[in-house]
Protein backbone atom coordinates (compact mmCIF):
# COMPACT_ATOMS: atom_id res chain seq x y z
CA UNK A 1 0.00 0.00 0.00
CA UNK A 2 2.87 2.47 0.89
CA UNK A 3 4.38 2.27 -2.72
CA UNK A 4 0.46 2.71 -4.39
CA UNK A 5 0.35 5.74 -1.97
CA UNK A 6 3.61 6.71 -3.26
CA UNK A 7 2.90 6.17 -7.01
CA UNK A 8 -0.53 8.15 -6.38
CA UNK A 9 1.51 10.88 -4.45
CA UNK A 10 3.56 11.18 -7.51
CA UNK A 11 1.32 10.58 -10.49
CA UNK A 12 2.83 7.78 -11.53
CA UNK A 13 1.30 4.67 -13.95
CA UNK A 14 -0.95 2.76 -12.97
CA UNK A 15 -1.61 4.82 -9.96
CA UNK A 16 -2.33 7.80 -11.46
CA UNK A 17 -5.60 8.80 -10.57
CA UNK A 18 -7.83 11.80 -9.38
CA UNK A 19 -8.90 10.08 -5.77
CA UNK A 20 -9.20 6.88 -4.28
CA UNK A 21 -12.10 5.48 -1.88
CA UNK A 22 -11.19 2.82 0.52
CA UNK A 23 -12.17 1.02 3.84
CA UNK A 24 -10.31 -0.55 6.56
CA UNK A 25 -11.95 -3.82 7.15
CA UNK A 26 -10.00 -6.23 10.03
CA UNK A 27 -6.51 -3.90 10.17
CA UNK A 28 -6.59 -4.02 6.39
CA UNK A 29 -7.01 -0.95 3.83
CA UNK A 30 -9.54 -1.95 1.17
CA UNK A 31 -9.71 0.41 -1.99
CA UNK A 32 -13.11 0.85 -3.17
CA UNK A 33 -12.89 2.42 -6.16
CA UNK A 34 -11.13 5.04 -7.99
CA UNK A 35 -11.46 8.20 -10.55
CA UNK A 36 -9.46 9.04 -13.84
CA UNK A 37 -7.79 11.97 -14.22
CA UNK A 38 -10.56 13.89 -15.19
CA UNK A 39 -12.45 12.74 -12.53
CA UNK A 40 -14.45 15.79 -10.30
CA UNK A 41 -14.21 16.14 -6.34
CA UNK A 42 -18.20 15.93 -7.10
CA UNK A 43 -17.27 12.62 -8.43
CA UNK A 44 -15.86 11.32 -5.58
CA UNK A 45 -18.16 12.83 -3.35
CA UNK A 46 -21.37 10.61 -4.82
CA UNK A 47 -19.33 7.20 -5.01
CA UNK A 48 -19.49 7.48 -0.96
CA UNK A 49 -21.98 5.05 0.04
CA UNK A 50 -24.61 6.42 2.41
CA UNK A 51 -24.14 4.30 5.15
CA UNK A 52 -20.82 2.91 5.60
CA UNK A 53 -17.84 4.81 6.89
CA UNK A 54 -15.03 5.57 4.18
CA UNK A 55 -11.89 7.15 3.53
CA UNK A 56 -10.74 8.82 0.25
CA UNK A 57 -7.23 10.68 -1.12
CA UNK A 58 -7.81 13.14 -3.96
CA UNK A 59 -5.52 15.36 -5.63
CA UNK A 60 -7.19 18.50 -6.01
CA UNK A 61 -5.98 20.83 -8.61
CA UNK A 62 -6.48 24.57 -8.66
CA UNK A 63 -4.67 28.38 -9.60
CA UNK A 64 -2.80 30.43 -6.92
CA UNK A 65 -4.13 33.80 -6.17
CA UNK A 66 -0.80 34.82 -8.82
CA UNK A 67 -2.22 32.66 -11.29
CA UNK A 68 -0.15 29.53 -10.85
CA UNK A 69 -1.33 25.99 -11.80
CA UNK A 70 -0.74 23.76 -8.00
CA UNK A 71 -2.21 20.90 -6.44
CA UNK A 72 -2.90 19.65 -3.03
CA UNK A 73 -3.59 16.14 -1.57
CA UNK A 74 -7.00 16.14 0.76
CA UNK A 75 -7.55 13.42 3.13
CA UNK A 76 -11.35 12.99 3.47
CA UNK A 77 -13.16 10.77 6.24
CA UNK A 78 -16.89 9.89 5.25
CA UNK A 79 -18.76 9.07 8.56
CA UNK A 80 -22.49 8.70 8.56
């Protein structure tokens, strides 16, 4: 998991992706699903299931207040 955590932290193939979704089920980490690259937060936000805790990584991507292209990596926990 640490070197698919790396690859996504890095945008590397095959783990170059817009988010990941993923449980821990008995002290192991589960991935649900995942989004392309062109893949929306909004995305990510509706393949949360309603009633089951989850846990998602997405690489946001957005302009500086100077106009600069950046991204950040957001940790999300889903509780319901």
């Amino acid at each position: 998991m640490v070197s698919s955590f790396n690859d996504f932290k890095l945008q590397r193939a095959p783990h170059n992706y817009r988010y990941f979704v993923y449980r821990i089920e008995d002290g192991t980490i589960v991935i649900d699903s995942h989004g392309e690259r062109d893949a929306t937060y909004d995305d990510m936000a509706d393949s949360l299931p309603d009633d089951e805790c989850r846990y998602a990584l997405v690489d946001m991507e957005f302009k500086t207040e100077d106009g600069r292209d950046t991204s950040k990596m957001l940790f999300v926990s889903w509780f319901y």
